[in-house]
Protein backbone atom coordinates (compact mmCIF):
# COMPACT_ATOMS: atom_id res chain seq x y z
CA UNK A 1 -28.16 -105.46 207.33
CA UNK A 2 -27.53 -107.88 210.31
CA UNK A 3 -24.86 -106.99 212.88
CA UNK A 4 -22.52 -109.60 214.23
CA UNK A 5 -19.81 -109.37 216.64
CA UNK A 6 -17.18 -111.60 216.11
CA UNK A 7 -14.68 -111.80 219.38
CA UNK A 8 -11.81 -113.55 218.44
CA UNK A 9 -9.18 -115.18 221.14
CA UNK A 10 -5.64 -113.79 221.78
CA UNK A 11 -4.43 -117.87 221.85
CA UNK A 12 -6.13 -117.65 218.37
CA UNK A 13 -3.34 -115.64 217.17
CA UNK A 14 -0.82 -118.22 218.40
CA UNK A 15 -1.70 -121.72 216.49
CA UNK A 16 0.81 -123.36 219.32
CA UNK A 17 4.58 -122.76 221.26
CA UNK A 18 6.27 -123.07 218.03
CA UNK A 19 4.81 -119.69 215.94
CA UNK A 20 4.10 -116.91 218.41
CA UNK A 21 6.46 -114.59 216.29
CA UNK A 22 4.69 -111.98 215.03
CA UNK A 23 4.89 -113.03 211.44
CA UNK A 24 3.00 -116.28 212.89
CA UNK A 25 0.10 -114.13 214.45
CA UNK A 26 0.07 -111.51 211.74
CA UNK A 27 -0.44 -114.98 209.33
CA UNK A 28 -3.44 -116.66 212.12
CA UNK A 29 -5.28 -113.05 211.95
CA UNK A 30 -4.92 -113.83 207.98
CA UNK A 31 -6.50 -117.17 208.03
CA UNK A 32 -9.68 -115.76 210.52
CA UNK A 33 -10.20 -112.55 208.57
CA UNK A 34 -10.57 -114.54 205.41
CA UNK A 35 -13.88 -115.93 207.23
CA UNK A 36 -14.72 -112.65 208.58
CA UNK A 37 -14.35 -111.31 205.08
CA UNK A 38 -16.88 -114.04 204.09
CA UNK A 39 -19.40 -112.61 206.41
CA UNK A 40 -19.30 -109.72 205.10
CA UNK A 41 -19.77 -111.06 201.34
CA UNK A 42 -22.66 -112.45 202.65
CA UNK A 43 -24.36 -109.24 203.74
CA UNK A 44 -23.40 -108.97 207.75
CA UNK A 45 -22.00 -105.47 209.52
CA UNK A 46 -19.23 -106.67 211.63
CA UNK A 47 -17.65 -105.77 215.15
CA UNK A 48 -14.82 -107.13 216.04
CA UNK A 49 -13.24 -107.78 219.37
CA UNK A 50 -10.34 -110.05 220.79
CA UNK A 51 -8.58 -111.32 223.28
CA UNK A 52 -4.27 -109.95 224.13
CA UNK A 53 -3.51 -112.31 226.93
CA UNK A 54 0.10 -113.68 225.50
CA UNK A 55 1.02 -110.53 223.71
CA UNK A 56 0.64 -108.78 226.71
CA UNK A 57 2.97 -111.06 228.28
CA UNK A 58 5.21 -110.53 225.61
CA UNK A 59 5.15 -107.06 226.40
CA UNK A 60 5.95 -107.03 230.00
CA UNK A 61 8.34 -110.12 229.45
CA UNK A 62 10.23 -107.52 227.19
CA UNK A 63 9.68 -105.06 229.71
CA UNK A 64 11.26 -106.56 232.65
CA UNK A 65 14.35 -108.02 231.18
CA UNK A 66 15.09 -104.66 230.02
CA UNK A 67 14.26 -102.78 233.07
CA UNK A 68 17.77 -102.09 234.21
CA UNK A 69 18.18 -99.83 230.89
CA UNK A 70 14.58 -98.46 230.09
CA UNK A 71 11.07 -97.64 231.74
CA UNK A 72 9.09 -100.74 232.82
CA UNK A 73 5.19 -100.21 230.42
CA UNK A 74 2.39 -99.97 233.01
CA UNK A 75 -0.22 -102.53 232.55
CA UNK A 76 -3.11 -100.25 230.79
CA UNK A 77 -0.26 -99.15 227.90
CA UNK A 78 0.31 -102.94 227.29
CA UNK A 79 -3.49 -103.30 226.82
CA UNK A 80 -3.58 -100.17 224.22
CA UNK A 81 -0.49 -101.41 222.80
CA UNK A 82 -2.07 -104.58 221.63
CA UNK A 83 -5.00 -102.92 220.86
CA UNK A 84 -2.82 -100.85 218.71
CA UNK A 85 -0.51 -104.04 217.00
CA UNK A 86 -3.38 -106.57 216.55
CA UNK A 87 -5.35 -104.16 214.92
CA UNK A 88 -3.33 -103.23 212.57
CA UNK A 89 -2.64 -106.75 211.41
CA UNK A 90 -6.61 -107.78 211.71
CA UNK A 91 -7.58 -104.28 209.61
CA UNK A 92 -4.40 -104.94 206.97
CA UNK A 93 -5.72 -107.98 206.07
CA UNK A 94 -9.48 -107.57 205.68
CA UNK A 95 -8.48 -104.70 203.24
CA UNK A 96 -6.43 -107.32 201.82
CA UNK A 97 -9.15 -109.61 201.68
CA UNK A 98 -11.93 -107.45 200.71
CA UNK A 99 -9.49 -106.12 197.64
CA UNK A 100 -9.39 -109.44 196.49
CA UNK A 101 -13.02 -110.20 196.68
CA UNK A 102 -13.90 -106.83 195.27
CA UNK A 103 -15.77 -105.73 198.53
CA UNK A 104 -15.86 -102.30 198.78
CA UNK A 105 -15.23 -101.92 202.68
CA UNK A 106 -13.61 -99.77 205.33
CA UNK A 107 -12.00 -101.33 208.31
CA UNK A 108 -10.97 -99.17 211.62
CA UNK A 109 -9.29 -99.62 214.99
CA UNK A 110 -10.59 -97.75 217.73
CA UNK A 111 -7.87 -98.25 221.06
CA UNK A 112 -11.03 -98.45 223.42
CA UNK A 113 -11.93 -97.78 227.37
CA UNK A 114 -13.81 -99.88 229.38
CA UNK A 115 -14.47 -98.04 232.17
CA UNK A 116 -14.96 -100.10 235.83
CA UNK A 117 -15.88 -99.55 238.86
CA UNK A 118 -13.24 -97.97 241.51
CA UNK A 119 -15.18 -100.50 244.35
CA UNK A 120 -15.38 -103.18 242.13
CA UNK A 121 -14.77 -105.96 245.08
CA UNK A 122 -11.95 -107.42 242.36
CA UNK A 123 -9.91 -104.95 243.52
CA UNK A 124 -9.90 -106.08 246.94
CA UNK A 125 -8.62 -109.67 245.94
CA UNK A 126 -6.66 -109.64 242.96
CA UNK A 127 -6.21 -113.02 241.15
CA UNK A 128 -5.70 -112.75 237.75
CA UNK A 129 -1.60 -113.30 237.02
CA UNK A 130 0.37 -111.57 234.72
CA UNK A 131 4.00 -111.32 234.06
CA UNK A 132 7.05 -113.56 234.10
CA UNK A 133 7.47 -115.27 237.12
CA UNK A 134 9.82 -114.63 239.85
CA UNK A 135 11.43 -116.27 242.81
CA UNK A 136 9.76 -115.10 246.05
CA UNK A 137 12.75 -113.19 247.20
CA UNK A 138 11.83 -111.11 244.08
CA UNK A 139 8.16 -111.08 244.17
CA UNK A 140 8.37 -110.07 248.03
CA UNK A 141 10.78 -107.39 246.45
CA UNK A 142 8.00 -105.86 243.87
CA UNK A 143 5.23 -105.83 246.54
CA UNK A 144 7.25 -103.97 249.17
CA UNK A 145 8.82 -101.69 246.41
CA UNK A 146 6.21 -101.34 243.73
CA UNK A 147 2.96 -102.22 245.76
CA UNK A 148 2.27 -105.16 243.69
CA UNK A 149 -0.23 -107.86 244.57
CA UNK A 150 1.69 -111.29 244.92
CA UNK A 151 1.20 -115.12 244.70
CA UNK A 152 2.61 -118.48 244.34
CA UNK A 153 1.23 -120.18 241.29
CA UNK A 154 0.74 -123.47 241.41
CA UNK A 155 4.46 -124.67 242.61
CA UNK A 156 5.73 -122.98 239.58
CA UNK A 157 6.95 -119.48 241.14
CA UNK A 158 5.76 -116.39 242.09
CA UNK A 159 4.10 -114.03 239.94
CA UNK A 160 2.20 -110.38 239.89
CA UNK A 161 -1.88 -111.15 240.44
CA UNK A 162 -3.94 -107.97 239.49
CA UNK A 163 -7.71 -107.78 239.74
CA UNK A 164 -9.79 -108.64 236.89
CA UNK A 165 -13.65 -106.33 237.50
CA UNK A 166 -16.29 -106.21 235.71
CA UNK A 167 -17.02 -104.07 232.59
CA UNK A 168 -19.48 -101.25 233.19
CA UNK A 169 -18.93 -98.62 230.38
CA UNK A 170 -17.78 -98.71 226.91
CA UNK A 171 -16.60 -95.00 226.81
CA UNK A 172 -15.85 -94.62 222.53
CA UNK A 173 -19.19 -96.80 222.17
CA UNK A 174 -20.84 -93.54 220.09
CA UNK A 175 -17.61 -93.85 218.03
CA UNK A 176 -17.87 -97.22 217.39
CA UNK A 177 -21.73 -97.05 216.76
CA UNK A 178 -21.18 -94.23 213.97
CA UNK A 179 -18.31 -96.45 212.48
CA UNK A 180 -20.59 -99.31 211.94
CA UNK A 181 -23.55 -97.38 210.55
CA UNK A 182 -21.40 -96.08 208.23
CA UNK A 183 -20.43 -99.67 207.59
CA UNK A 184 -17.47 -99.50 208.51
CA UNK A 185 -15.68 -102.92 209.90
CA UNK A 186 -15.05 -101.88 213.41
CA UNK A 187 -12.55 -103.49 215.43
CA UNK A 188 -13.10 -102.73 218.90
CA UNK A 189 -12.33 -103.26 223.29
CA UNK A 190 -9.64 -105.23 222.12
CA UNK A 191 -8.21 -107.27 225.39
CA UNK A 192 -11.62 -106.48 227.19
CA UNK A 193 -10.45 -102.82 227.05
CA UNK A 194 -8.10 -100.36 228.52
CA UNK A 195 -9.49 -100.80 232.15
CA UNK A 196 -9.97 -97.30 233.45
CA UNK A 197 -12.03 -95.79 236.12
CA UNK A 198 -13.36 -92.05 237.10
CA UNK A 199 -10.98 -90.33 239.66
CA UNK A 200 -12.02 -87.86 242.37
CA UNK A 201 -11.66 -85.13 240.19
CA UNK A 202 -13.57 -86.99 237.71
CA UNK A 203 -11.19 -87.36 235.00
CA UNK A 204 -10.66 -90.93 233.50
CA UNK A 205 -7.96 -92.65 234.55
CA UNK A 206 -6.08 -96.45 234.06
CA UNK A 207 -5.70 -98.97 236.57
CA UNK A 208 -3.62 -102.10 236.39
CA UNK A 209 -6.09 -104.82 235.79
CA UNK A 210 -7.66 -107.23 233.07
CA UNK A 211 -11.48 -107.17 232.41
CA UNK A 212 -12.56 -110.49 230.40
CA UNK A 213 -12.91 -110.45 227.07
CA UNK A 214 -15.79 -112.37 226.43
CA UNK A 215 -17.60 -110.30 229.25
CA UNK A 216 -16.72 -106.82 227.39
CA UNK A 217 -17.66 -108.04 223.95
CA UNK A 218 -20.94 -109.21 225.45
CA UNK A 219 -21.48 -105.64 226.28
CA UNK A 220 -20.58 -104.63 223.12
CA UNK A 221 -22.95 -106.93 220.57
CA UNK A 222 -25.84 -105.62 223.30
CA UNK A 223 -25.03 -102.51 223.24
CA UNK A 224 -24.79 -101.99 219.51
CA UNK A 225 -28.21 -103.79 219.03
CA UNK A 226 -25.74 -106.85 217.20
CA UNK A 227 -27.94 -109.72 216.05
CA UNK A 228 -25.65 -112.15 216.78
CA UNK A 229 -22.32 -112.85 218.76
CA UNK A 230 -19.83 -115.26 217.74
CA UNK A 231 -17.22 -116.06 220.22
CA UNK A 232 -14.44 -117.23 218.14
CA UNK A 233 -12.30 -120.36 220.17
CA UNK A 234 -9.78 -123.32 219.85
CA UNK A 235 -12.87 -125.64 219.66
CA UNK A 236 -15.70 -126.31 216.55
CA UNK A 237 -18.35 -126.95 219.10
CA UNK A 238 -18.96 -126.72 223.08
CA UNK A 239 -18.88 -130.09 225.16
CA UNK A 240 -20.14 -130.79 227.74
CA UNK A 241 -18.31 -132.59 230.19
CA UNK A 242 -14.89 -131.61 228.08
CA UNK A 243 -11.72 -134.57 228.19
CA UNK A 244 -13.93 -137.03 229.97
CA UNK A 245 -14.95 -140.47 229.29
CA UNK A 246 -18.70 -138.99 228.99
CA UNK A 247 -17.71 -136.30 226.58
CA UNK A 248 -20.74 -135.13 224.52
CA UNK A 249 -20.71 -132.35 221.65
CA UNK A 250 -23.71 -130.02 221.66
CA UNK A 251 -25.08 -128.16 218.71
CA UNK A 252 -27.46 -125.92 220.55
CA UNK A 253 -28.26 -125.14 224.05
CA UNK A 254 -31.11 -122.88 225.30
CA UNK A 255 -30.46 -119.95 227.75
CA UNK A 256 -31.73 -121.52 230.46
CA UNK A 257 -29.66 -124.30 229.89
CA UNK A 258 -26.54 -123.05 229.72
CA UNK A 259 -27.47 -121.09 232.86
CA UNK A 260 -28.63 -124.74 235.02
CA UNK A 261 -24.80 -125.95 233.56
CA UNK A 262 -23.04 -122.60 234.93
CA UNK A 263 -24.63 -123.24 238.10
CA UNK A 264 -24.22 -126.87 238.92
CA UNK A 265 -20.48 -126.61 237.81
CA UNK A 266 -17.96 -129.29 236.45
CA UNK A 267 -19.24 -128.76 232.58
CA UNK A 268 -17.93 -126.05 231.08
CA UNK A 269 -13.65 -125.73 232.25
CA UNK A 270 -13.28 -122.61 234.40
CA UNK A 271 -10.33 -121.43 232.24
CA UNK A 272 -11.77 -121.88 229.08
CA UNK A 273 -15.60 -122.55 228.11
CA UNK A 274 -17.44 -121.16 231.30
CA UNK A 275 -16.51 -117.15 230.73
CA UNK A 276 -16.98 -117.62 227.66
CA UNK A 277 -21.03 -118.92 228.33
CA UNK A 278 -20.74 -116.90 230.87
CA UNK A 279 -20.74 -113.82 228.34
CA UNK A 280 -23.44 -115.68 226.24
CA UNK A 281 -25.86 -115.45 229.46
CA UNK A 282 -25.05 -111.54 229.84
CA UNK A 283 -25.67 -111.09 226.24
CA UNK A 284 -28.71 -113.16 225.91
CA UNK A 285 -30.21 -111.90 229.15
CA UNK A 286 -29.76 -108.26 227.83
CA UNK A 287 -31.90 -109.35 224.74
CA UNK A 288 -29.61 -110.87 222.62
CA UNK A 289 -31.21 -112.81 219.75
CA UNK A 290 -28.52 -115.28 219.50
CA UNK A 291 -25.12 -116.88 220.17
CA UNK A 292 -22.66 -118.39 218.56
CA UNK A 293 -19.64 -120.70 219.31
CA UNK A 294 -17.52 -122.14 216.95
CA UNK A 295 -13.45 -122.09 215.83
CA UNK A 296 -12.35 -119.46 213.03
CA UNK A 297 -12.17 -122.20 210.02
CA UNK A 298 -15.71 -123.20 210.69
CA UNK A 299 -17.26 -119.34 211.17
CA UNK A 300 -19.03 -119.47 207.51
CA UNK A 301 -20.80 -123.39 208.24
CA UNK A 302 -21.51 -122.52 211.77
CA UNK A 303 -23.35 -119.33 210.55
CA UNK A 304 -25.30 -121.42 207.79
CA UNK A 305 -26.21 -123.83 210.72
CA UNK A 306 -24.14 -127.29 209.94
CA UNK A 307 -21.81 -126.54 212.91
CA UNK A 308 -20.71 -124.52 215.46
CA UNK A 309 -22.39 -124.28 219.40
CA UNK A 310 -25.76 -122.27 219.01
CA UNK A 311 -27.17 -121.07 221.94
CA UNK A 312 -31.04 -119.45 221.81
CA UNK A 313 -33.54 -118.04 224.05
C-alpha cells in the first residue's frame, strides 16, 4: 500500500483566540483525523507528524507563573510533553474513527528524537522566541542568571530566543519503520522532535531549541520511502504573492519552480508558506515522488486531485 505522511500544524489545533482549551484542540484533532481516517479507508499507510508551537507556550506560560512554588520544565520536556498530550488526543480519535468505520487499525505514539548537530551555526545566533514576554529588567535578569539568549521583539517586550538547527537524525526511525509495516498508524517527531545532540561521552542528550516541523517531517516521508507528503495548513491552496492585489492560487508547481520562488523571495511569507516549501524541496530533492499542500477539510479532494497545492518533479 502507498505511504503518506500527513504533518499537521500546532495552529491547526487552535481554530482561533477564542478555543485553545484543550477540549477545543482535543475537538480540531477530531475534525482532521476524520480525514486522516478517510485515507486510510482508501488504502494509504499513514505517518503522522505535527507541529506544538502554542502548546508549548502554554507550557512554559504555566511554568513561569508558577515558578515561585514549583520547578520551571526545561524546553526539551515541553517538546515530549506535547508529543505526549497531542498524541493521545490524535491516536483516541482515529480509534474512534476507525471503530466507527469498521477499520480494523492500530494507532501509536512514539515521543521521538531528532538528533542535531552540537556546531549547528543556529546555536551561535539564536532567533527563534519562546516564552511569555518580559520587561528587559527581567529578561536582562534570565540571561545573567539562567544564561538565556535575549531579545526585544518587535516593540512588544523582551522575550527568550533559542536556536532553531537543522534536523540530522531521526533516532526511533527503526521503531517507527516496524510500526508502519505492521500497519500500524504511526504518529511521529511531533514538534520537529525532542532536539537532542551526542555529548562528549557520547550519550544523547537535550538542548533547548526548536527544529522546524515541516523540515523534520520532510526527513521523515524520505526516510520511510513515503509516497507522498501532505503538509496539512490554515490555507486550501498555496498563493503566490499571498494578501496582495496580484494574489494568484496555484494548483501545482514543479520542483524547480518552487525552488526559482524560494530564491527570488517575496512569494511565499517567511513565517508561514516558505518552510513549509522549503520542506517540499528537501523532500523532493531526496526523491520524493510528490507533495502535497492543502487544509485538513480538503485532505480527501486534494488527494483525488480537485484541490489542494501539488507540487511534482
Amino acid at each position: 500500500m502507498p505511504t503518506v505522511v500527513v504533518a499537521i500544524g500546532g495552529n491547526s489545533l487552535i481554530p482561533d483566540a477564542d478555543h485553545i482549551t484543550v477540549q477545543d484542540q482535543y475537538a480540531a484533532a477530531a475534525e482532521t483525523d476524520d480525514h486522516i481516517a478517510a485515507l486510510v479507508e482508501q488504502g494509504w499507510d499513514v505517518a503522522i507528524s505535527h507541529g506544538n508551537g502554542p502548546q508549548v507556550g502554554f507550557i512554559l506560560r504555566r511554568s513561569e507563573l508558577s515558578s515561585d512554588e514549583l520547578h520551571e520544565i526545561p524546553l526539551d520536556y515541553c517538546g515530549a510533553d506535547t508529543q505526549g498530550a497531542i498524541g493521545y488526543m490524535l491516536q483516541q480519535n482515529l480509534v474512534n474513527d476507525f471503530r466507527q468505520r469498521g477499520i480494523t487499525k492500530s494507532v501509536a505514539t512514539v515521543v521521538t528524537q531528532v538528533e542535531v548537530d552540537a556546531n549547528d551555526p543556529a546555536f551561535a545566533s539564536p532567533s527563534k522566541p519562546i516564552g511569555s514576554f518580559m520587561d528587559e529588567a527581567k529578561a536582562v535578569q534570565r540571561r545573567d542568571e539562567d544564561g538565556w539568549d535575549i531579545k526585544e521583539d518587535a516593540g512588544r517586550g523582551w522575550r527568550r530566543v533559542v536556536a532553531s538547527p537543522a534536523p540530522k537524525r531521526i533516532v526511533e526511525l527503526d521503531v517507527i519503520k516496524q510500526l508502519l509495516d505492521a500497519g500500524v498508524v504511526t504518529i511521529a517527531v511531533g514538534g520537529g522532535g525532542i532536539p537532542v545532540i551526542t555529548n562528549d561521552a557520547g550519550d544523547l542528550e537535550g538542548v533547548p531549541a526548536v527544529i522546524d516541523k515541516d523540515l523534520a517531517s520532510a526527513m521523515l516521508a524520505s526516510q520511510v520511502d513515503a509516497d507522498l507528503l501532505l503538509i496539512s495548513t490554515a490555507v486550501e491552496q498555496v498563493a503566490l504573492n499571498f494578501g496582495k492585489d496580484n494574489e494568484e492560487w496555484v494548483s501545482q508547481f514543479t520542483l524547480a519552480e518552487v525552488k526559482q520562488y524560494l530564491a527570488e523571495g517575496g512569494h511565499f511569507a517567511e513565517g508561514s508558506m516558505a518552510p513549509k516549501m522549503r520542506a517540499v524541496v528537501q523532500f523532493m530533492e531526496a526523491g520524493g515522488k510528490e507533495a502535497l499542500i492543502t487544509n485538513p477539510a480538503n485532505i480527501e479532494r486534494a488527494i483525488a486531485g480537485e484541490t489542494g497545492t501539488r507540487i511534482v518533479p
